[in-house]
Protein backbone atom coordinates (compact mmCIF):
# COMPACT_ATOMS: atom_id res chain seq x y z
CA UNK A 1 0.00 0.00 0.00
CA UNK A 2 0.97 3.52 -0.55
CA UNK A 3 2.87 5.72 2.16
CA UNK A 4 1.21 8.82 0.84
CA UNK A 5 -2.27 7.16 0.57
CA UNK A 6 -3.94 10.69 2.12
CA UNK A 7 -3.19 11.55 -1.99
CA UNK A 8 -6.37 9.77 -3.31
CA UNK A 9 -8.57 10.11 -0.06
CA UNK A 10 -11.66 11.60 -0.33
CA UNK A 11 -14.43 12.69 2.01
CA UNK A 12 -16.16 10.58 4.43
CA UNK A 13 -19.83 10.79 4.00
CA UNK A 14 -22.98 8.72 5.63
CA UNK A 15 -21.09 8.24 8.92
CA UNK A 16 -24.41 7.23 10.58
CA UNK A 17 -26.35 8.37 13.63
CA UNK A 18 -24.04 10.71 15.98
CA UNK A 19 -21.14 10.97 13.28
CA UNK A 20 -20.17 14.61 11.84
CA UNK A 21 -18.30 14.19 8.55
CA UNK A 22 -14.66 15.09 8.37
CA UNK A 23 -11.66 14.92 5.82
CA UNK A 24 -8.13 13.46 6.30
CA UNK A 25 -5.88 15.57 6.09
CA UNK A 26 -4.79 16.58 2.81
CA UNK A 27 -7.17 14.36 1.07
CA UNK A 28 -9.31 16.19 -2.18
CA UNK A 29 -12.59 17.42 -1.33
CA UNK A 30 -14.49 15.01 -4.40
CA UNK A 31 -15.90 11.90 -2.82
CA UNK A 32 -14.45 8.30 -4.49
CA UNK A 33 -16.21 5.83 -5.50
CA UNK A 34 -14.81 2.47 -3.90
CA UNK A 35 -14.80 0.86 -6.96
CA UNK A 36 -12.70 3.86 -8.53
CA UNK A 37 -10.81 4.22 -5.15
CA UNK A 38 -9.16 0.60 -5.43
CA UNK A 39 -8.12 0.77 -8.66
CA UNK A 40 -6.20 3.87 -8.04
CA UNK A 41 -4.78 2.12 -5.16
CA UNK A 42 -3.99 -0.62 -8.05
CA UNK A 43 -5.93 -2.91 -6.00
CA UNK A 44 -7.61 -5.26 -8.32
CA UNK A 45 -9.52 -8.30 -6.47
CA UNK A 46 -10.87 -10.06 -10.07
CA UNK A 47 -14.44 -8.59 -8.83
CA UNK A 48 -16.38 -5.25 -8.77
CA UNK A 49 -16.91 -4.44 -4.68
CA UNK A 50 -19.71 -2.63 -5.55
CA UNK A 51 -21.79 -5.75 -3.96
CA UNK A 52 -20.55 -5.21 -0.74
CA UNK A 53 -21.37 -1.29 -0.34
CA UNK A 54 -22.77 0.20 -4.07
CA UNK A 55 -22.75 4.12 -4.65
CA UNK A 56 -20.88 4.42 -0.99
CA UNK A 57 -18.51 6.89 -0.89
CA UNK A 58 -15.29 6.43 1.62
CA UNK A 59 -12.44 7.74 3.18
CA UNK A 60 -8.97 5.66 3.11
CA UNK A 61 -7.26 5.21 5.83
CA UNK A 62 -3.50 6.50 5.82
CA UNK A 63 -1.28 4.80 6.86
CA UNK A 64 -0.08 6.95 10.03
CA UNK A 65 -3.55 6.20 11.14
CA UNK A 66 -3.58 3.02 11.74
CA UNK A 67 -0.06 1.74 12.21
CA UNK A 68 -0.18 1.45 15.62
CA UNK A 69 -3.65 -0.59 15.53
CA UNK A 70 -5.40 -3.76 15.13
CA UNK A 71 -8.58 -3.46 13.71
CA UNK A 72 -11.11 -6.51 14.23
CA UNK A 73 -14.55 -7.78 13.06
CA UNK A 74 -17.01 -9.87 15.40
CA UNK A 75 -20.26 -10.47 15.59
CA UNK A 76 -22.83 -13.72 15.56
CA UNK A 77 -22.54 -16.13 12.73
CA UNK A 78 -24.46 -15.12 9.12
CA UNK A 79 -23.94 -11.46 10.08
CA UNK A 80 -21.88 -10.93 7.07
CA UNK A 81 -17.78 -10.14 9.07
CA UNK A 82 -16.20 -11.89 5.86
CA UNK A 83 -17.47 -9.39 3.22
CA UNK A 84 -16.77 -6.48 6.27
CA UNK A 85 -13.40 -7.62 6.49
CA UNK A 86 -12.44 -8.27 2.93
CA UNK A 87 -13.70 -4.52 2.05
CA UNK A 88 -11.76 -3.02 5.41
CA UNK A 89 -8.46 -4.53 4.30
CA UNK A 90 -8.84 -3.73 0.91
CA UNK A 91 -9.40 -0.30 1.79
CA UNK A 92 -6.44 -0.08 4.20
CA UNK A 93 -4.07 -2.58 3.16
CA UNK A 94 -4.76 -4.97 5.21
CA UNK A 95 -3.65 -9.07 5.99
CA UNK A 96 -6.67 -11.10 7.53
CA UNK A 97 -6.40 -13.35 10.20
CA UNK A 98 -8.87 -15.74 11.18
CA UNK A 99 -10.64 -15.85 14.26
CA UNK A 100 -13.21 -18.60 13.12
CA UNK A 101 -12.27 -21.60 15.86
CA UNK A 102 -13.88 -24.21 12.81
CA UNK A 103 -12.09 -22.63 9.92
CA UNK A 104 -9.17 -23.49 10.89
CA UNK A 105 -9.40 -26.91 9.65
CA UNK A 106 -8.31 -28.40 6.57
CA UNK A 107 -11.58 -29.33 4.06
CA UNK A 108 -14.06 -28.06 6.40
CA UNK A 109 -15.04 -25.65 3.83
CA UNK A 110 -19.11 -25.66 2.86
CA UNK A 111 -19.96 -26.04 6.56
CA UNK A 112 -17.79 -23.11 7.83
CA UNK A 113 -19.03 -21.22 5.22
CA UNK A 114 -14.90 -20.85 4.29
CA UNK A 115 -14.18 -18.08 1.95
CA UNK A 116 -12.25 -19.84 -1.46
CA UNK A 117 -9.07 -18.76 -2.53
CA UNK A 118 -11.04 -16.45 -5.55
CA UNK A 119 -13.52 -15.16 -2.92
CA UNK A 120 -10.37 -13.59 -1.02
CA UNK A 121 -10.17 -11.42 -3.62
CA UNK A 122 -6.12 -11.42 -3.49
CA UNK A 123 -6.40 -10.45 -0.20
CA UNK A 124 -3.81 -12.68 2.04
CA UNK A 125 -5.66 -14.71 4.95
CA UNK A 126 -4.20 -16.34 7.94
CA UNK A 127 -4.94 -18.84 10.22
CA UNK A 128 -7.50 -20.78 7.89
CA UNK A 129 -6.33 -24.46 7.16
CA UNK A 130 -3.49 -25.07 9.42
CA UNK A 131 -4.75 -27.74 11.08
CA UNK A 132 -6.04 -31.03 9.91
CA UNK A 133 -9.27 -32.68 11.17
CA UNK A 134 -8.00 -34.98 13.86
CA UNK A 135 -5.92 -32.26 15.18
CA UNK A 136 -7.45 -30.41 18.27
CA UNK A 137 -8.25 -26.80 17.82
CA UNK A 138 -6.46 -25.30 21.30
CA UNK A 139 -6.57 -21.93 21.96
CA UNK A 140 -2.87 -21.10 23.75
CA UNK A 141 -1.50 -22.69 19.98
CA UNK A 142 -4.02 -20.53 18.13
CA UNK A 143 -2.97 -17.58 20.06
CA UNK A 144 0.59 -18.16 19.55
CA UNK A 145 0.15 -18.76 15.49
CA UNK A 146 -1.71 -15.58 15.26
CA UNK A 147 0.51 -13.34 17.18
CA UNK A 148 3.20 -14.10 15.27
CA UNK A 149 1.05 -13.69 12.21
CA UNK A 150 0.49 -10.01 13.27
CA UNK A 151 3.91 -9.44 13.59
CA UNK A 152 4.42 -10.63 9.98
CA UNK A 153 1.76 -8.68 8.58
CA UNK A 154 3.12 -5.14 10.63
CA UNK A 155 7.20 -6.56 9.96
CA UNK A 156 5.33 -6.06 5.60
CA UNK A 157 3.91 -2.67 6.49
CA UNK A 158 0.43 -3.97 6.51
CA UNK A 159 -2.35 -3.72 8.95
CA UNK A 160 -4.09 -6.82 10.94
CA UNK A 161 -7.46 -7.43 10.21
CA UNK A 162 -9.16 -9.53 12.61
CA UNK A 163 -12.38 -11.60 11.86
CA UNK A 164 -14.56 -14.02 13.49
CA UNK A 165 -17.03 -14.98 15.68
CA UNK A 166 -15.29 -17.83 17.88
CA UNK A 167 -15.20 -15.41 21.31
CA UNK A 168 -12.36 -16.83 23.02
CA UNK A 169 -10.03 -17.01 19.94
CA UNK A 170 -10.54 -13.10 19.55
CA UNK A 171 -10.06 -12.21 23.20
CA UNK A 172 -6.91 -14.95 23.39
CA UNK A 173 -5.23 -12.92 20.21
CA UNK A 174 -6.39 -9.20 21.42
CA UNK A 175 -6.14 -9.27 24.95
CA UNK A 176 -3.95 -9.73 27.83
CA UNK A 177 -4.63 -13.16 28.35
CA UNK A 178 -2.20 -15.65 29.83
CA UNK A 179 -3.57 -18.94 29.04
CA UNK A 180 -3.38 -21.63 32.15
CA UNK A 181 -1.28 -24.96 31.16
CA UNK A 182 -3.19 -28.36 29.99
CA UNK A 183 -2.59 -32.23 30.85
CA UNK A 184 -4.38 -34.81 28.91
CA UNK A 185 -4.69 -37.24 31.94
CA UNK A 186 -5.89 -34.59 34.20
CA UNK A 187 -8.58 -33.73 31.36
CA UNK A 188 -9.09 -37.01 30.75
CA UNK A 189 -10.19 -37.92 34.01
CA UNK A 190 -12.90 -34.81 33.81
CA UNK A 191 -14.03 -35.83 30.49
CA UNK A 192 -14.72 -39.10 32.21
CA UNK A 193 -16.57 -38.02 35.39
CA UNK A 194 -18.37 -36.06 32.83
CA UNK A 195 -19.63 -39.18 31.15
CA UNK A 196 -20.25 -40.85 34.32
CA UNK A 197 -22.42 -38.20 36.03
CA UNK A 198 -23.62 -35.44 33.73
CA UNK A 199 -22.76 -31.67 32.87
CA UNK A 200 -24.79 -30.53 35.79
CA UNK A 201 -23.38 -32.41 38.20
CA UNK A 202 -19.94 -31.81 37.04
CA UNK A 203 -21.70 -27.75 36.61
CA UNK A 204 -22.88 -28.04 40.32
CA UNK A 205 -19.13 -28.98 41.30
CA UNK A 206 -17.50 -26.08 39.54
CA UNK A 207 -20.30 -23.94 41.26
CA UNK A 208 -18.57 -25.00 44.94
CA UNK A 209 -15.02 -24.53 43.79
CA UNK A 210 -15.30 -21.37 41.74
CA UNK A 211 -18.73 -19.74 41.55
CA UNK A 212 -17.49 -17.40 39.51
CA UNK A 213 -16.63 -19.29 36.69
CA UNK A 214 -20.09 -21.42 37.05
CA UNK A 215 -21.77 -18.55 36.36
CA UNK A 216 -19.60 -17.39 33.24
CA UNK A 217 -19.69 -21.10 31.45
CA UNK A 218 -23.65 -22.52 30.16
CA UNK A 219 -23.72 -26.20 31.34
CA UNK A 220 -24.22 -27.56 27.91
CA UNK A 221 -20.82 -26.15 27.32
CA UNK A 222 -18.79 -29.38 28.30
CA UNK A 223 -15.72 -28.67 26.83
CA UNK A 224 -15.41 -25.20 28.38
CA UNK A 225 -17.06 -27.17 31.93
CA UNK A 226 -13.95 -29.90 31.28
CA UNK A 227 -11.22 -27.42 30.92
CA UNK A 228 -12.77 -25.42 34.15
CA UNK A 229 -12.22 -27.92 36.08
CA UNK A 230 -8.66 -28.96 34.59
CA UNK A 231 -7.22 -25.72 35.24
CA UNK A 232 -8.82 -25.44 39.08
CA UNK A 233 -6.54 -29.01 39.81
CA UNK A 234 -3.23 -28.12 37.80
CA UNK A 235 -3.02 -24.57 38.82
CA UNK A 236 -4.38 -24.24 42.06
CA UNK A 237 -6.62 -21.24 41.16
CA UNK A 238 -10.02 -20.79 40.31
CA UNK A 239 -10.38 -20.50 36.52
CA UNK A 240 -12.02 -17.37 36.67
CA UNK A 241 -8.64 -16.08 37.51
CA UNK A 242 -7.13 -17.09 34.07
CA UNK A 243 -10.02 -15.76 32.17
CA UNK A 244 -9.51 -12.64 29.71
CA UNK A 245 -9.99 -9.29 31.31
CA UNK A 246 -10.78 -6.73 28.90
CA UNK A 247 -7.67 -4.96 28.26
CA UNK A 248 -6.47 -4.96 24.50
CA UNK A 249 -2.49 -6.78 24.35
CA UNK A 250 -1.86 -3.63 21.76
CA UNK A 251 -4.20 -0.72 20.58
CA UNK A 252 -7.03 -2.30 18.38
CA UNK A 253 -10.58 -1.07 17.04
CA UNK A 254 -13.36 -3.56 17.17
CA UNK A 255 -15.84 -3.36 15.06
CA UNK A 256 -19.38 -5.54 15.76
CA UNK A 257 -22.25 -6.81 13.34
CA UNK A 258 -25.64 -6.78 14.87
CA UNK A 259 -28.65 -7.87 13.21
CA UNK A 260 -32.20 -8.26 14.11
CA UNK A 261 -33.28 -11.94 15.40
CA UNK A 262 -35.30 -12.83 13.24
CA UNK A 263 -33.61 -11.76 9.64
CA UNK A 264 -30.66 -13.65 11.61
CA UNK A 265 -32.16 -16.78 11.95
CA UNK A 266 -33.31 -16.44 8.18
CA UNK A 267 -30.03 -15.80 7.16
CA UNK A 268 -28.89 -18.74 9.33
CA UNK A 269 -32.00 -21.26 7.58
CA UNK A 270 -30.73 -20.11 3.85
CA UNK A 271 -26.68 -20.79 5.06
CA UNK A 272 -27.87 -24.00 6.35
CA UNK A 273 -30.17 -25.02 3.55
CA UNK A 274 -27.45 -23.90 0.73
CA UNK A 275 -24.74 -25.98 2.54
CA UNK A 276 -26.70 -29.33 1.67
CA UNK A 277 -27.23 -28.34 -1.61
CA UNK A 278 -23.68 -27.21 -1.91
CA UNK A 279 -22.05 -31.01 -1.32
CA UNK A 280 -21.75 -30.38 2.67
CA UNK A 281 -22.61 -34.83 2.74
CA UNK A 282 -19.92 -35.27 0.20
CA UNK A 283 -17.57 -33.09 2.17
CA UNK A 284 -18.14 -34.85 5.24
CA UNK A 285 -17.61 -38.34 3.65
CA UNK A 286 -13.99 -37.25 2.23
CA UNK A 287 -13.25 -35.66 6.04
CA UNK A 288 -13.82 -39.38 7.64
CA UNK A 289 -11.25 -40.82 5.17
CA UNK A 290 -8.87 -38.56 6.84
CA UNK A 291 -10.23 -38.78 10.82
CA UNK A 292 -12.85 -36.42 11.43
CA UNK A 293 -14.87 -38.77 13.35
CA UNK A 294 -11.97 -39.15 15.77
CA UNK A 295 -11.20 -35.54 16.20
CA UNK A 296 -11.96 -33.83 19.51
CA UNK A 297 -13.59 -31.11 18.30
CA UNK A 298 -13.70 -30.85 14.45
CA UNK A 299 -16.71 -33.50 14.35
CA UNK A 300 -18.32 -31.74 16.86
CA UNK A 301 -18.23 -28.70 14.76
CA UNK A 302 -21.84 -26.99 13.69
CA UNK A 303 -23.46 -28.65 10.53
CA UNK A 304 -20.70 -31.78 10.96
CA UNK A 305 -22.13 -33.31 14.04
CA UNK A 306 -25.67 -32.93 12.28
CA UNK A 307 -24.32 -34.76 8.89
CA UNK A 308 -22.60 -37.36 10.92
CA UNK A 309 -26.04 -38.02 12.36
CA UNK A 310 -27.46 -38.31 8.90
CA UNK A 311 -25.06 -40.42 7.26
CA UNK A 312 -24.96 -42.80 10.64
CA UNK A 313 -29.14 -43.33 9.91
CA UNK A 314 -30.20 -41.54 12.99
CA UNK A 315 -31.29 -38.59 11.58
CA UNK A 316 -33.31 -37.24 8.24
CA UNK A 317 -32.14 -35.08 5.76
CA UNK A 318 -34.93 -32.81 7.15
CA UNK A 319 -34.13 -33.49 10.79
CA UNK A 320 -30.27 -33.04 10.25
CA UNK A 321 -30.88 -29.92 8.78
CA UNK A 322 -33.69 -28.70 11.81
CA UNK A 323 -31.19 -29.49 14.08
CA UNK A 324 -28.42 -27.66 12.65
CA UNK A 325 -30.74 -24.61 12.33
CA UNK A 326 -31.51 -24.81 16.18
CA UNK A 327 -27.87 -25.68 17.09
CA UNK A 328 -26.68 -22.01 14.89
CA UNK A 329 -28.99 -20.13 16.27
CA UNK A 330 -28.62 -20.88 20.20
CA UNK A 331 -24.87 -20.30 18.76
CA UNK A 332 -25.64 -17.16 17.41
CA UNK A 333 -27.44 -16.12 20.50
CA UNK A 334 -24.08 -17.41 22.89
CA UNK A 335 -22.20 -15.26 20.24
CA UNK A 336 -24.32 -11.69 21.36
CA UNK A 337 -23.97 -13.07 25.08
CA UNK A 338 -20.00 -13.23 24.85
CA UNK A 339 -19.86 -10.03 22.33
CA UNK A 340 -22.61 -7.60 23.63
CA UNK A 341 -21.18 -6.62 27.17
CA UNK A 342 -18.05 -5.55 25.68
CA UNK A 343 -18.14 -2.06 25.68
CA UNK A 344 -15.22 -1.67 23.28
CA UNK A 345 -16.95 -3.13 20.52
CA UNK A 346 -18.43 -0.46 18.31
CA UNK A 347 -22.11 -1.99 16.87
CA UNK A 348 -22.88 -1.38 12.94
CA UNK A 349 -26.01 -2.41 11.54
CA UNK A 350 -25.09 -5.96 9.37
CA UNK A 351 -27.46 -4.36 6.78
CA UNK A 352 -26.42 -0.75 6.82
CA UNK A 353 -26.15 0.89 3.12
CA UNK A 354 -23.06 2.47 4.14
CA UNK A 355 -22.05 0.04 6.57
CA UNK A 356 -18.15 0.08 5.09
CA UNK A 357 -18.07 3.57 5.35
CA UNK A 358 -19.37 3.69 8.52
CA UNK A 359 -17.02 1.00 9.64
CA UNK A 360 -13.45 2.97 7.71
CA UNK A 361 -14.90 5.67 10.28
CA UNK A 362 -14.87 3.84 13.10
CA UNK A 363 -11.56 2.82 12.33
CA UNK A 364 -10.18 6.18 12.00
CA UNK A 365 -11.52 7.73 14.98
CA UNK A 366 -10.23 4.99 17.14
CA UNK A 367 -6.45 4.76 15.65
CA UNK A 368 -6.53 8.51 15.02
């Protein structure tokens, strides 16, 4: 990207409810056209982004704006934080990293609703199949992987762009967050008194030993529930001492997708419904020729879990596909629960008509 980017900036306009409009500093007073606005950057991404935010008119980001930032993009799943982040670091030169605990893996593509390599639009994209599916997804590696990836991206002059929805993957490459060690046996034994006596029994016995954390972690969430009690026994502590406090490792802007319930769950039903039609059964039948069924936590991955059902006989195509639409959108809603009390996040409306604008402004105010 451009040192003297200010050269082809124009003004911001459509900023949103409680923005004033303002210029960069010696940017030209015309407004650009985004379309216009990346080819002058000699940006060219193989397709028009005038899908993402037509007729908008924007203001680039220089590069002394945001040098010292991180900018990220959360929100519930089917909000639309791919196309958000694909337009942000086009616009300001920006490396993506992925903060999508499932799209991590290796072939899970039409169930993570995985961007292709043409979707990216050119745009490089980190932390998206590095692991395969028996691996287990673990946050401490996942934080070290995409730490260093920021440090590449800033080490070629280019700005992080952060985007996901998996909470604690966000928070573990943001935030101050020293994450407590592991042991297999120790887990091992949890996962077992798990199976022997329930997740609210095993919820009930957190709730003695640290009701802090009982409160924080739903009881259907076993994994979390397991790993709760793992680091109580190896550390000593009560977990709610390791989790992440709100404090950003390094300056960052976060930017959040909201969307109304119900056009989410529609959006959510046509995702669902276009996976199956898209080959998700076909996908899941190469992925057990290479050990999904025996991975931790791939196979229990939304949509894969549901088409495992299917395939094993105890489930419809109709039923499969019910149950994944309930499973995303109690997701969804665990998504707002983890996002919402942040009060750094910055809400956008996912359907905004200048919602890219409005998010470049966001962007700029905060690094500014």
């Amino acid at each position: 990207m451009p040192d003297d980017l200010h050269s082809v900036s124009g003004e911001l306009g459509g900023r949103g409810s409680g923005h004033s409009g303002s210029r960069v500093a010696g940017g030209i007073s015309h407004d650009v056209q985004l379309d216009d606005l990346l080819g002058a950057l000699g940006v060219d991404h193989g397709v028009s982004m005038s899908s993402l935010c037509a007729c908008q008119t924007l203001r680039v980001v220089t590069s002394a704006h945001v040098q010292r930032s991180m900018v990220a993009v959360v929100g519930p799943t089917a909000s639309g934080k791919s196309e958000v982040g694909l337009g942000l670091a086009a616009a300001v030169g920006g490396e993506i990293i992925n903060a999508d605990a499932s799209q991590l893996y290796r072939g899970m593509d039409i169930g993570t609703a995985k961007l292709s390599v043409d979707e990216r639009r050119g745009i490089a994209h980190h932390q998206i199949d590095v692991l395969g599916v028996a691996d287990e997804a673990r946050v401490a590696a996942y934080q070290r992987a995409a730490r260093a990836d920021v440090a590449g991206i800033r080490a070629r002059g280019n700005l992080p762009v952060v985007v996901g929805g998996s909470g604690l993957y966000v928070r573990a490459l943001l935030d101050q967050l020293d994450i407590p060690p592991t042991d297999p046996q120790v887990r091992g034994r949890f996962e077992a008194e798990l199976g022997e006596v329930g997740a609210a029994a095993l919820h009930a016995r957190l709730a003695v030993l640290d009701s802090a954390a009982a409160e924080a972690i739903n009881p259907g969430n076993e994994r979390r529930l397991v790993r709760a009690m793992e680091v109580i026994e190896l550390t000593g502590r009560p977990f709610s001492a390791s989790m992440p406090q709100r404090v950003y490792a390094e300056p960052t802007v976060m930017v959040g997708l909201l969307a109304d319930r119900q056009v989410l769950n529609d959006r959510i039903e046509a995702r669902v419904r276009a996976m199956w039609t898209d080959g998700l059964i076909d996908e899941v039948r190469a992925l057990e020729g290479v050990g999904l069924r025996e991975s931790p936590t791939a196979r229990k991955a939304l949509g894969y879990s549901q088409a495992l059902a299917y395939l094993d006989g105890d489930a419809s195509v109709a039923q499969a596909q019910e149950d994944t639409f309930i499973a995303t959108r109690r997701y969804a809603r665990r998504q707002m629960a983890w996002f919402r009390p942040d009060p750094r996040i910055v809400w956008l409306e996912h359907d905004a008509p200048d919602l890219l604008t409005q998010a470049l402004s966001v962007i700029t105010d905060g690094a500014g």
